[in-house]
N, C-alpha and C. Protein backbone atom coordinates (compact mmCIF):
# COMPACT_ATOMS: atom_id res chain seq x y z
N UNK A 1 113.29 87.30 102.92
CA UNK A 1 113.17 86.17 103.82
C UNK A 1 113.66 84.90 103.12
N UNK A 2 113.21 84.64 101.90
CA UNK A 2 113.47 83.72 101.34
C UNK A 2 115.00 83.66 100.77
N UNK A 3 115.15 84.74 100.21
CA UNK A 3 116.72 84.76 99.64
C UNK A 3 117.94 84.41 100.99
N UNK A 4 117.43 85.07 102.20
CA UNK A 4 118.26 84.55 102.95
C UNK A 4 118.22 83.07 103.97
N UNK A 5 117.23 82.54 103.69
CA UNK A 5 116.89 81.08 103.58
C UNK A 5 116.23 81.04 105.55
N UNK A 6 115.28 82.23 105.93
CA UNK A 6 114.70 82.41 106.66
C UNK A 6 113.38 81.50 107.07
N UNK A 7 113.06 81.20 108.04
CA UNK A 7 111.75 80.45 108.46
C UNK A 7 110.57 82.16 108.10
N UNK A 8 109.84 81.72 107.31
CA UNK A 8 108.49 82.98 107.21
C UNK A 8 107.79 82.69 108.24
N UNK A 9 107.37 81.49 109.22
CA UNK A 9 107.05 81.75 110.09
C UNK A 9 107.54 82.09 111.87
N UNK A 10 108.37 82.32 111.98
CA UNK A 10 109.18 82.63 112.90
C UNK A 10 110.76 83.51 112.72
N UNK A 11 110.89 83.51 112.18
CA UNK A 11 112.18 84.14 110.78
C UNK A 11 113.55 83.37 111.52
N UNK A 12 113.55 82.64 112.05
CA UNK A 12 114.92 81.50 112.45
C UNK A 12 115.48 81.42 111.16
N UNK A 13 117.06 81.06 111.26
CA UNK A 13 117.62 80.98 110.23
C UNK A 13 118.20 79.40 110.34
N UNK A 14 117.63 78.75 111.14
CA UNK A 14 118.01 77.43 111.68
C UNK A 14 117.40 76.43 110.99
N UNK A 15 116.03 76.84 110.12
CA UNK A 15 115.18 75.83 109.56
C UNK A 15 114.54 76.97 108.97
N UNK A 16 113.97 75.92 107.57
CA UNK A 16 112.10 76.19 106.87
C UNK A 16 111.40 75.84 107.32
N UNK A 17 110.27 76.99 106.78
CA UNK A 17 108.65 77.26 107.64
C UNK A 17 108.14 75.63 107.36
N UNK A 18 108.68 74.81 106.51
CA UNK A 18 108.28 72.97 106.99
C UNK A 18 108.57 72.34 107.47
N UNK A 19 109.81 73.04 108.90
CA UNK A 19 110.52 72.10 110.40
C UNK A 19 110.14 72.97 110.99
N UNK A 20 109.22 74.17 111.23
CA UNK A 20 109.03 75.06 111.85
C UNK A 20 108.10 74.28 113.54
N UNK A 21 108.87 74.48 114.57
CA UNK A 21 107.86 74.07 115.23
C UNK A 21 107.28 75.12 116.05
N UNK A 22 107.20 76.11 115.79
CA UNK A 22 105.93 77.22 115.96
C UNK A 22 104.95 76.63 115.52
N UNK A 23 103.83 76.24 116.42
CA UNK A 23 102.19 75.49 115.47
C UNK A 23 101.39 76.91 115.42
N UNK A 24 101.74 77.77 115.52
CA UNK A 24 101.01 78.81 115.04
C UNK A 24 100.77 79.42 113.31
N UNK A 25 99.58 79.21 113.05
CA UNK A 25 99.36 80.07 111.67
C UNK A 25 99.13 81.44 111.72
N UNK A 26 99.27 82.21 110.67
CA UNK A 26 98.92 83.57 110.52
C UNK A 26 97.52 83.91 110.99
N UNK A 27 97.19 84.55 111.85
CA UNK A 27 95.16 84.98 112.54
C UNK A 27 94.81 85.33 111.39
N UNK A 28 95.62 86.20 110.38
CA UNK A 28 94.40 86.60 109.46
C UNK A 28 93.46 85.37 108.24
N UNK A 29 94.68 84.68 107.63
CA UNK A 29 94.81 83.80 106.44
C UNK A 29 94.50 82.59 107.24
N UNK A 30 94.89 82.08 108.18
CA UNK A 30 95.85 80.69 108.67
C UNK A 30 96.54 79.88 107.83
N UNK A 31 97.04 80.47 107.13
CA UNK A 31 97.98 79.58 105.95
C UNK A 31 99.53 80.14 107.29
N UNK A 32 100.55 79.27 106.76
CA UNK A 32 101.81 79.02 107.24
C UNK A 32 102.81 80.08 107.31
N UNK A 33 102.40 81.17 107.47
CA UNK A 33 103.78 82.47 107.69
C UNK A 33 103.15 83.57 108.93
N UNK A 34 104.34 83.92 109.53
CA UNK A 34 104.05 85.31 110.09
C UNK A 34 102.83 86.12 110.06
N UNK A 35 101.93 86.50 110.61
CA UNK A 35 101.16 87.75 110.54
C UNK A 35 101.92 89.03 109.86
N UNK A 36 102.73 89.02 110.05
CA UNK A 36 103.32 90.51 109.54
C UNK A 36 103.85 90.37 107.96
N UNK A 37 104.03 89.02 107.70
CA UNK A 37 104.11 88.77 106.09
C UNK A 37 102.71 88.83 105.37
N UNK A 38 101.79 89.16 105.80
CA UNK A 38 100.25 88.57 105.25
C UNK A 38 100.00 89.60 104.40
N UNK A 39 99.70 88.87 103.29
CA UNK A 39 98.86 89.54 102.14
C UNK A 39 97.51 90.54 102.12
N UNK A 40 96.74 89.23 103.23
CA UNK A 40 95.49 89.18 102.95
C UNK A 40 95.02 90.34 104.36
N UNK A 41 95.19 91.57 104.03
CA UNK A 41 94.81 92.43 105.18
C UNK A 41 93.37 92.93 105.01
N UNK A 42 92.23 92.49 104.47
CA UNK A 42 91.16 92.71 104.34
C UNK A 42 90.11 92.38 105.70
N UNK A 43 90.23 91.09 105.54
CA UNK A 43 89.76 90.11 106.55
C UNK A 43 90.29 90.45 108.21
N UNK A 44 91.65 90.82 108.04
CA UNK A 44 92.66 91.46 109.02
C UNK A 44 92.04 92.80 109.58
N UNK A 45 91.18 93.73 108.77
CA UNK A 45 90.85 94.88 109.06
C UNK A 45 89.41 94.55 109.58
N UNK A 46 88.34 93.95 108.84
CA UNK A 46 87.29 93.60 109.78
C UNK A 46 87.44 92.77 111.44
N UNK A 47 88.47 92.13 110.88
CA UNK A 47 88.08 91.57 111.90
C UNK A 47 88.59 92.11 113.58
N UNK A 48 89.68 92.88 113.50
CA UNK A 48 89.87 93.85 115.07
C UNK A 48 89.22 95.24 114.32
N UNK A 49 88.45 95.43 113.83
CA UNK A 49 87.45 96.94 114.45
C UNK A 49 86.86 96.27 115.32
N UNK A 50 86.62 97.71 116.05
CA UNK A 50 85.68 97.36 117.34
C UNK A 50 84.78 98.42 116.69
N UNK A 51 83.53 98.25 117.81
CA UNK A 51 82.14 98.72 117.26
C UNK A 51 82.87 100.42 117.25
N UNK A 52 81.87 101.33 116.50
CA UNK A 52 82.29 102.21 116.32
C UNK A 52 83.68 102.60 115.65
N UNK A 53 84.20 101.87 115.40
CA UNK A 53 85.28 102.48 114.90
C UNK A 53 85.71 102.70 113.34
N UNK A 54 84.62 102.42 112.83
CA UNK A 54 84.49 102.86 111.23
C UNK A 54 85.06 103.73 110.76
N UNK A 55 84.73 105.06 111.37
CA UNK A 55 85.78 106.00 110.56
C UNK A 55 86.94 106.31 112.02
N UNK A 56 87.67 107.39 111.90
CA UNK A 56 88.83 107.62 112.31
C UNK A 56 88.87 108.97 112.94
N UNK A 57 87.58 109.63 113.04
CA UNK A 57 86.97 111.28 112.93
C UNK A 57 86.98 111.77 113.78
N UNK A 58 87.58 110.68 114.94
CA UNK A 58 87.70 110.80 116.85
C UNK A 58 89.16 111.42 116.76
N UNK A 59 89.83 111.04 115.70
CA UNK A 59 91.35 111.42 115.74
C UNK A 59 91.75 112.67 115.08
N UNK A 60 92.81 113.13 115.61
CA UNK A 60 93.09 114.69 115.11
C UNK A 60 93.67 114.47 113.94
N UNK A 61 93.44 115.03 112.86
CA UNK A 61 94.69 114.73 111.62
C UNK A 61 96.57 115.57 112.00
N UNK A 62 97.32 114.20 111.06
CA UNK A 62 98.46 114.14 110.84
C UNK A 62 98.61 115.20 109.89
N UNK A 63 99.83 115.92 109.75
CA UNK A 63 100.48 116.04 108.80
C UNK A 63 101.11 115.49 107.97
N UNK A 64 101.01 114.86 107.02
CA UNK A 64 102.01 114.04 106.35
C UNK A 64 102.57 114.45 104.84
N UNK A 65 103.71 114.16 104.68
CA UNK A 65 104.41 114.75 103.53
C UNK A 65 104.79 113.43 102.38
N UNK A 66 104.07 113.30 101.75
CA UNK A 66 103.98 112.63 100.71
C UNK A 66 105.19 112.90 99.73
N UNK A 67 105.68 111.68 99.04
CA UNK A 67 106.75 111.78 97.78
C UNK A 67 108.13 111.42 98.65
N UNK A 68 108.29 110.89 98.93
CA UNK A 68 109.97 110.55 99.30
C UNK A 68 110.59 109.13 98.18
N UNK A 69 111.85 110.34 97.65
CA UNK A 69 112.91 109.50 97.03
C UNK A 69 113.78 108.39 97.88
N UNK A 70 113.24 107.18 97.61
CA UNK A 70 114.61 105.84 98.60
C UNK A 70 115.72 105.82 97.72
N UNK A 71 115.81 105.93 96.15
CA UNK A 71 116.88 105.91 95.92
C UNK A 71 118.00 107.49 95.72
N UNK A 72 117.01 108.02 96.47
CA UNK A 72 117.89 109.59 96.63
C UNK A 72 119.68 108.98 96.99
N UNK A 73 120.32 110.26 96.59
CA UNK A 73 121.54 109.97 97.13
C UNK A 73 121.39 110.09 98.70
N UNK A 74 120.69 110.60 99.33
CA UNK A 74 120.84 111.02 100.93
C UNK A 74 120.42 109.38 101.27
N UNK A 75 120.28 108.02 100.85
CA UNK A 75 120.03 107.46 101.44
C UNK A 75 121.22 106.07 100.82
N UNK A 76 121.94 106.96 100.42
CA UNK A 76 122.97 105.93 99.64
C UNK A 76 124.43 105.66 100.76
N UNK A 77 124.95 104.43 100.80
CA UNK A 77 125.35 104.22 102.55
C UNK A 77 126.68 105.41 102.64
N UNK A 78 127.42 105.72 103.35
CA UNK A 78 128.58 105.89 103.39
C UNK A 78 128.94 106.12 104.95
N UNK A 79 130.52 105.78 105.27
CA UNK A 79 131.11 105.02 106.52
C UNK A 79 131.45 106.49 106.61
N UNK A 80 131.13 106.60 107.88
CA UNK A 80 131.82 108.20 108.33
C UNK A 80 131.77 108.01 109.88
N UNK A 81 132.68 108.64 110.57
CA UNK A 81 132.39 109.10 112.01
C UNK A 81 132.28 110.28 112.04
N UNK A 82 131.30 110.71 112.63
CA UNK A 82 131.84 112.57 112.83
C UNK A 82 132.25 112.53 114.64
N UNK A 83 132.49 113.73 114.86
CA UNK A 83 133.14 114.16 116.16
C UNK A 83 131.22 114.57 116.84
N UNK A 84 131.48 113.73 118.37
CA UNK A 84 130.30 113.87 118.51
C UNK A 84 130.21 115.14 119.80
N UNK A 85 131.87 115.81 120.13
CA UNK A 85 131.95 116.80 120.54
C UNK A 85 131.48 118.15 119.67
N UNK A 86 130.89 118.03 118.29
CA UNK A 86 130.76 119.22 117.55
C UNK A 86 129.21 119.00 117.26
N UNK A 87 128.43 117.96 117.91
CA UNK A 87 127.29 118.05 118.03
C UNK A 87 126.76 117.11 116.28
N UNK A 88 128.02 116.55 116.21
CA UNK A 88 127.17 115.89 114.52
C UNK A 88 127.01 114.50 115.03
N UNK A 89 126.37 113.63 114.26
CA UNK A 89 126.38 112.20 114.38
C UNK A 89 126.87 111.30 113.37
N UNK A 90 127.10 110.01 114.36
CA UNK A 90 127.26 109.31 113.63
C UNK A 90 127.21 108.45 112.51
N UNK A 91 127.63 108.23 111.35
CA UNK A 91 126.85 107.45 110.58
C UNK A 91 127.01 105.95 110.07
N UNK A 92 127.19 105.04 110.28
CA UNK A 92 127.58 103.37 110.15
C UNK A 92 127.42 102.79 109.30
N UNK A 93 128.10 102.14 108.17
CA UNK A 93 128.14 101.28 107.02
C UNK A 93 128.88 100.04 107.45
N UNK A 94 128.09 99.27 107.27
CA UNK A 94 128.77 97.60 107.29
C UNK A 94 128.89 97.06 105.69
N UNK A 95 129.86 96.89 105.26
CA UNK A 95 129.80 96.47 103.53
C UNK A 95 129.76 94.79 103.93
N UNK A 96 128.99 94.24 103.45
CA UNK A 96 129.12 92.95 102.64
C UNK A 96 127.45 92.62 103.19
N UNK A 97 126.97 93.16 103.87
CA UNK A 97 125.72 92.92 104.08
C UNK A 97 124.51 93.85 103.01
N UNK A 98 124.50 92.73 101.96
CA UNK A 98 123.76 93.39 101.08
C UNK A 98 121.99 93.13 101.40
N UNK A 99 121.44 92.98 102.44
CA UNK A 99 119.79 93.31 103.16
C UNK A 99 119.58 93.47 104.59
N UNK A 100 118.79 93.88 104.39
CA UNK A 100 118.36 94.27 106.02
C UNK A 100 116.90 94.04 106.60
N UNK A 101 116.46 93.22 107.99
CA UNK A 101 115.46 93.77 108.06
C UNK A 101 114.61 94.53 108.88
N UNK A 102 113.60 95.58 108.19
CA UNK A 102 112.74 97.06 108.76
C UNK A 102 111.78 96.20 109.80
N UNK A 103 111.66 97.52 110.85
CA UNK A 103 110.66 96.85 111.06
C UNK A 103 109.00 97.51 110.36
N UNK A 104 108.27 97.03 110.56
CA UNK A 104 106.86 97.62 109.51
C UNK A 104 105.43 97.13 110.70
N UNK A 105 105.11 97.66 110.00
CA UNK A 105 103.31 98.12 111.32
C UNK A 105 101.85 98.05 110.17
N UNK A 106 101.10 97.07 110.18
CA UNK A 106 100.07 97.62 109.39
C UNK A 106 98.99 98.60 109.64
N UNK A 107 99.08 99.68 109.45
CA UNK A 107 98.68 100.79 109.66
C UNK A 107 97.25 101.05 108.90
N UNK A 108 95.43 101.44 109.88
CA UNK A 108 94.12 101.36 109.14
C UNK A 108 94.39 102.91 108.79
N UNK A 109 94.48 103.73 107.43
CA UNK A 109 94.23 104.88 106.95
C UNK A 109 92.92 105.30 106.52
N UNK A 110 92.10 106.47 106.42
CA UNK A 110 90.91 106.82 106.19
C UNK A 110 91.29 107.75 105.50
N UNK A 111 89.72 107.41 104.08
CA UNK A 111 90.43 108.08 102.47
C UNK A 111 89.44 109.34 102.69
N UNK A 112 89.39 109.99 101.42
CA UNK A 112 88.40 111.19 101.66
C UNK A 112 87.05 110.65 101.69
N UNK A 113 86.57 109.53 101.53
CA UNK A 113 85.33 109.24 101.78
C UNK A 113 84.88 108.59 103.28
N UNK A 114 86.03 108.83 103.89
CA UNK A 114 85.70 107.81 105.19
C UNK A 114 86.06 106.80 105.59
N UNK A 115 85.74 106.05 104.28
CA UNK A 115 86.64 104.31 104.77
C UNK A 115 87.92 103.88 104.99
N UNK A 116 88.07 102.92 106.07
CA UNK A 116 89.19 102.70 106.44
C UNK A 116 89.65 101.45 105.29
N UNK A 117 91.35 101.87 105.25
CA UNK A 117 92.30 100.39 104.09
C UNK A 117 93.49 100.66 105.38
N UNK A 118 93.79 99.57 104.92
CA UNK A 118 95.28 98.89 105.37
C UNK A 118 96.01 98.98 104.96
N UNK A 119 96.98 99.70 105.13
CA UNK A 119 98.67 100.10 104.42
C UNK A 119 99.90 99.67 105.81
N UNK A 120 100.71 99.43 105.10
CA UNK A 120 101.99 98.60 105.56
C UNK A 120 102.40 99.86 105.69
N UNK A 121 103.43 100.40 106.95
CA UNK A 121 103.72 101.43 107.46
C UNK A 121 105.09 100.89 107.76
N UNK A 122 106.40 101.77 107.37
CA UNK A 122 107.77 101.28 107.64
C UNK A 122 108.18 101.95 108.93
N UNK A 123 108.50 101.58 109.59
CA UNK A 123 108.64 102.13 111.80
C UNK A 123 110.10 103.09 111.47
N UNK A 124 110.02 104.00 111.58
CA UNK A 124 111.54 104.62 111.98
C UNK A 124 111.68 105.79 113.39
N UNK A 125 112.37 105.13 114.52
CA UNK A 125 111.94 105.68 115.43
C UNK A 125 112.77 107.02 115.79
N UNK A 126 113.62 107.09 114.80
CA UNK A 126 114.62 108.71 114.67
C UNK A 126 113.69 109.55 113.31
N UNK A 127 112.33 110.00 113.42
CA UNK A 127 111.52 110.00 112.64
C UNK A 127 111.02 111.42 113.08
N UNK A 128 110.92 112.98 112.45
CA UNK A 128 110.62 113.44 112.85
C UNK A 128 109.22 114.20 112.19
N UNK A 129 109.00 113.70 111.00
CA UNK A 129 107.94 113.31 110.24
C UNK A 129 107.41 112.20 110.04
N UNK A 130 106.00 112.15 109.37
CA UNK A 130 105.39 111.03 109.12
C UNK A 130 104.89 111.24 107.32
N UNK A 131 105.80 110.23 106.99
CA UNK A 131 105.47 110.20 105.16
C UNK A 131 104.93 109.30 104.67
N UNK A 132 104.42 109.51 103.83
CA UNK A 132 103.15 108.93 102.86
C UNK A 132 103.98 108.87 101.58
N UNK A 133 104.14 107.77 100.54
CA UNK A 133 104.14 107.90 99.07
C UNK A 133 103.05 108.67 98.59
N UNK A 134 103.37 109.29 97.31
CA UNK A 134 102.59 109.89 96.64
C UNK A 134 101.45 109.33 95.93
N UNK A 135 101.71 107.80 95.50
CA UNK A 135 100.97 107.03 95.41
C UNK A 135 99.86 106.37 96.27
N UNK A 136 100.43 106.31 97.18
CA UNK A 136 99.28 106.05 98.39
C UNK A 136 98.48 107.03 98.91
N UNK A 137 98.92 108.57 98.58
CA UNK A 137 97.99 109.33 99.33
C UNK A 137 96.90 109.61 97.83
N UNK A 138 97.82 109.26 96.65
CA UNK A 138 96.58 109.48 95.01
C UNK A 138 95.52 108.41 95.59
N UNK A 139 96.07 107.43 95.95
CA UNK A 139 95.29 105.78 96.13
C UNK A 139 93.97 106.27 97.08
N UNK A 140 94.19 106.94 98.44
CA UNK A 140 93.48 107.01 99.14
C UNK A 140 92.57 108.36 98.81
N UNK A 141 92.87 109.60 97.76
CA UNK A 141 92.20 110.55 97.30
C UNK A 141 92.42 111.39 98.42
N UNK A 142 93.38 111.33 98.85
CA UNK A 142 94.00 112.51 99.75
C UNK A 142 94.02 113.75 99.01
N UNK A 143 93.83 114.51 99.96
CA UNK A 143 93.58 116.72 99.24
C UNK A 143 95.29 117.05 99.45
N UNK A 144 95.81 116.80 98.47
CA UNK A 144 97.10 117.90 98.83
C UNK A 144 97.49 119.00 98.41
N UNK A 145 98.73 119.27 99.34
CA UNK A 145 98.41 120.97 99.04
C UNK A 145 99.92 121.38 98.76
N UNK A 146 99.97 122.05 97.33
CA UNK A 146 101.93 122.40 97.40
C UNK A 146 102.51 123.18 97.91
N UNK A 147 103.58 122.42 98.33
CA UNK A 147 104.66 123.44 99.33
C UNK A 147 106.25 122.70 98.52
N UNK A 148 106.58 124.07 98.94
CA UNK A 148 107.95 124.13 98.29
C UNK A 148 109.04 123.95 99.70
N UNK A 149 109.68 122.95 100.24
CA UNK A 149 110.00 122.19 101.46
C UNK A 149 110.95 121.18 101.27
N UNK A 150 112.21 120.83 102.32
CA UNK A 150 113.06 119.94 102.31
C UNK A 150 113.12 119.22 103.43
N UNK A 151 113.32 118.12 103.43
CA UNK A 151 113.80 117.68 104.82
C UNK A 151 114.91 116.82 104.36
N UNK A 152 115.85 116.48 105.74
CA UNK A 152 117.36 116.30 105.81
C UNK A 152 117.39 114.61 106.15
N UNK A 153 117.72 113.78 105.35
CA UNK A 153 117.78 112.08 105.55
C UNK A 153 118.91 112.03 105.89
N UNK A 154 119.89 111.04 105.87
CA UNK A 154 120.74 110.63 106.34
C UNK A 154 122.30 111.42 105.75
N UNK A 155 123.19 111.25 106.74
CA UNK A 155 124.13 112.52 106.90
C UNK A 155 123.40 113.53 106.08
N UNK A 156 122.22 114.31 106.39
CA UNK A 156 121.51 115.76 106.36
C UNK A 156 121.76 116.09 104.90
N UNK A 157 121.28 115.00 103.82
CA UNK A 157 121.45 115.19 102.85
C UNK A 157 119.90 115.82 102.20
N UNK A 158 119.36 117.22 101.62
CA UNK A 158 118.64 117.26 101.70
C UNK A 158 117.44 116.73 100.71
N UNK A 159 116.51 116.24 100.78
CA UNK A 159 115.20 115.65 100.17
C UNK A 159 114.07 116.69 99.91
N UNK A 160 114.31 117.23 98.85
CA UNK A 160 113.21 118.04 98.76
C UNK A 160 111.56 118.22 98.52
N UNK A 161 110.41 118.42 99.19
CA UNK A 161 109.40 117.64 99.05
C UNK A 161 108.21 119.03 98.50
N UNK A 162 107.54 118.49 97.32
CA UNK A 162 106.33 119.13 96.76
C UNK A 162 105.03 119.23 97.43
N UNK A 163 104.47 117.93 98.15
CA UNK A 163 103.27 118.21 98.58
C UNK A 163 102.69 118.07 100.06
N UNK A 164 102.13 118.14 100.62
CA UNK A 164 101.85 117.64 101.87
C UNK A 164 100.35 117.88 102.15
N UNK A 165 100.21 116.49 103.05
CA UNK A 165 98.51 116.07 103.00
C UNK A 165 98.01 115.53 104.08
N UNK A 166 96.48 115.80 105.11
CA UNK A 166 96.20 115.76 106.11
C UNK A 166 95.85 113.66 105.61
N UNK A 167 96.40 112.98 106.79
CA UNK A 167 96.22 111.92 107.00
C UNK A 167 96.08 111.10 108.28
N UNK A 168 94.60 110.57 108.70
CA UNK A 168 94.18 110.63 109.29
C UNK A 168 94.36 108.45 109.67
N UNK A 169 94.89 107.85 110.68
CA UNK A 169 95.28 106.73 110.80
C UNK A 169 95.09 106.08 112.03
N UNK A 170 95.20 104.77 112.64
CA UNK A 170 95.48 104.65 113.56
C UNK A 170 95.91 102.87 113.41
N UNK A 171 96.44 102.37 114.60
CA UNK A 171 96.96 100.73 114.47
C UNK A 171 96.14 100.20 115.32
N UNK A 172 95.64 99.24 114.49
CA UNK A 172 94.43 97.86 115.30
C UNK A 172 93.23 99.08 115.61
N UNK A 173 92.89 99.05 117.09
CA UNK A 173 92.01 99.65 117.34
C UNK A 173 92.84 100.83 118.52
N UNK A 174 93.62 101.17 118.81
CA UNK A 174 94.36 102.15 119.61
C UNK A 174 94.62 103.00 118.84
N UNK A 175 94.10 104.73 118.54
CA UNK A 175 94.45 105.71 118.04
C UNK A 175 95.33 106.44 118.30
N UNK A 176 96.08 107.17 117.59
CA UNK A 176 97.06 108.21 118.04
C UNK A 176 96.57 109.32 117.77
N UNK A 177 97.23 109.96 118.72
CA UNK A 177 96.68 111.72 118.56
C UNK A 177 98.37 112.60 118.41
N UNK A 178 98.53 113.02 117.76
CA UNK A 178 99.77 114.43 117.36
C UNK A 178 99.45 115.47 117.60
């Protein structure tokens, strides 16, 4: 945000978050940026539970596959068209645009003891899994279990994955069920 000389609170590229005339502060902090830039997701998590919703135990568990390489080669750019009469797809490189931005979801996870934390969740809606770092599922004391497994990232380059672990989540107070 900053490197590309973005408003943090509105992300305009027209002005800084100190000509910003959005008078809105962040709900969680009220300091001067975005909700979705916020640090402080503690306060953020008490404060939309609704009664009952402590643990997450209403919801069916996820599958999730923990350990994905970003700097794998399968995610390294390259300009290709394929023929979309042979059933492959497309793949798009723009060179000189060196950032981009994801969109992201803060996502309440429940560890093996029950309690719900707040993890920043990256949205990909051509997604046919749901992955976890390996670190975040150690963090939360997730049970995993090894499997010897690949899945296919971009032009179907394959990513091969060691573990996979029941993870149990939902956003704000609206659960999902899989």
């Amino acid at each position: 945000m900053k490197r590309n000389n973005l408003c943090i609170n509105c992300f305009s590229s027209s002005h800084e978050v100190a000509l910003c005339k959005n008078s809105r502060n962040c709900p969680n902090c009220s300091k001067r940026h975005n909700s979705l830039l916020c640090r402080n997701l503690e306060r953020n998590v008490d404060s939309q539970r609704s009664p009952g919703s402590e643990t997450l135990s209403n919801m069916e568990p996820r599958i999730t596959t923990p350990t994905l390489n970003v700097n794998s080669e399968c995610f390294q750019p390259k300009q290709t068209v394929e023929s979309f009469e042979n059933g492959e797809e497309f793949v798009g490189y723009s060179k000189g645009h060196s950032t981009m931005l994801l969109s992201t979801a803060v996502v309440y996870c429940q560890n093996s003891r029950g309690e719900v934390f707040p993890l920043r969740a990256l949205l990909d809606s051509g997604s046919q899994s749901d992955l976890i770092t390996h670190e975040a599922a150690l963090a939360l004391g997730l049970k995993c279990e090894k499997v010897n497994t690949s899945i296919c990232g971009v032009n179907g380059t394959p990513q091969f994955i060691k573990t996979k672990c029941l993870l149990l989540f939902q956003v704000k107070t609206d659960s999902f069920r899989n």
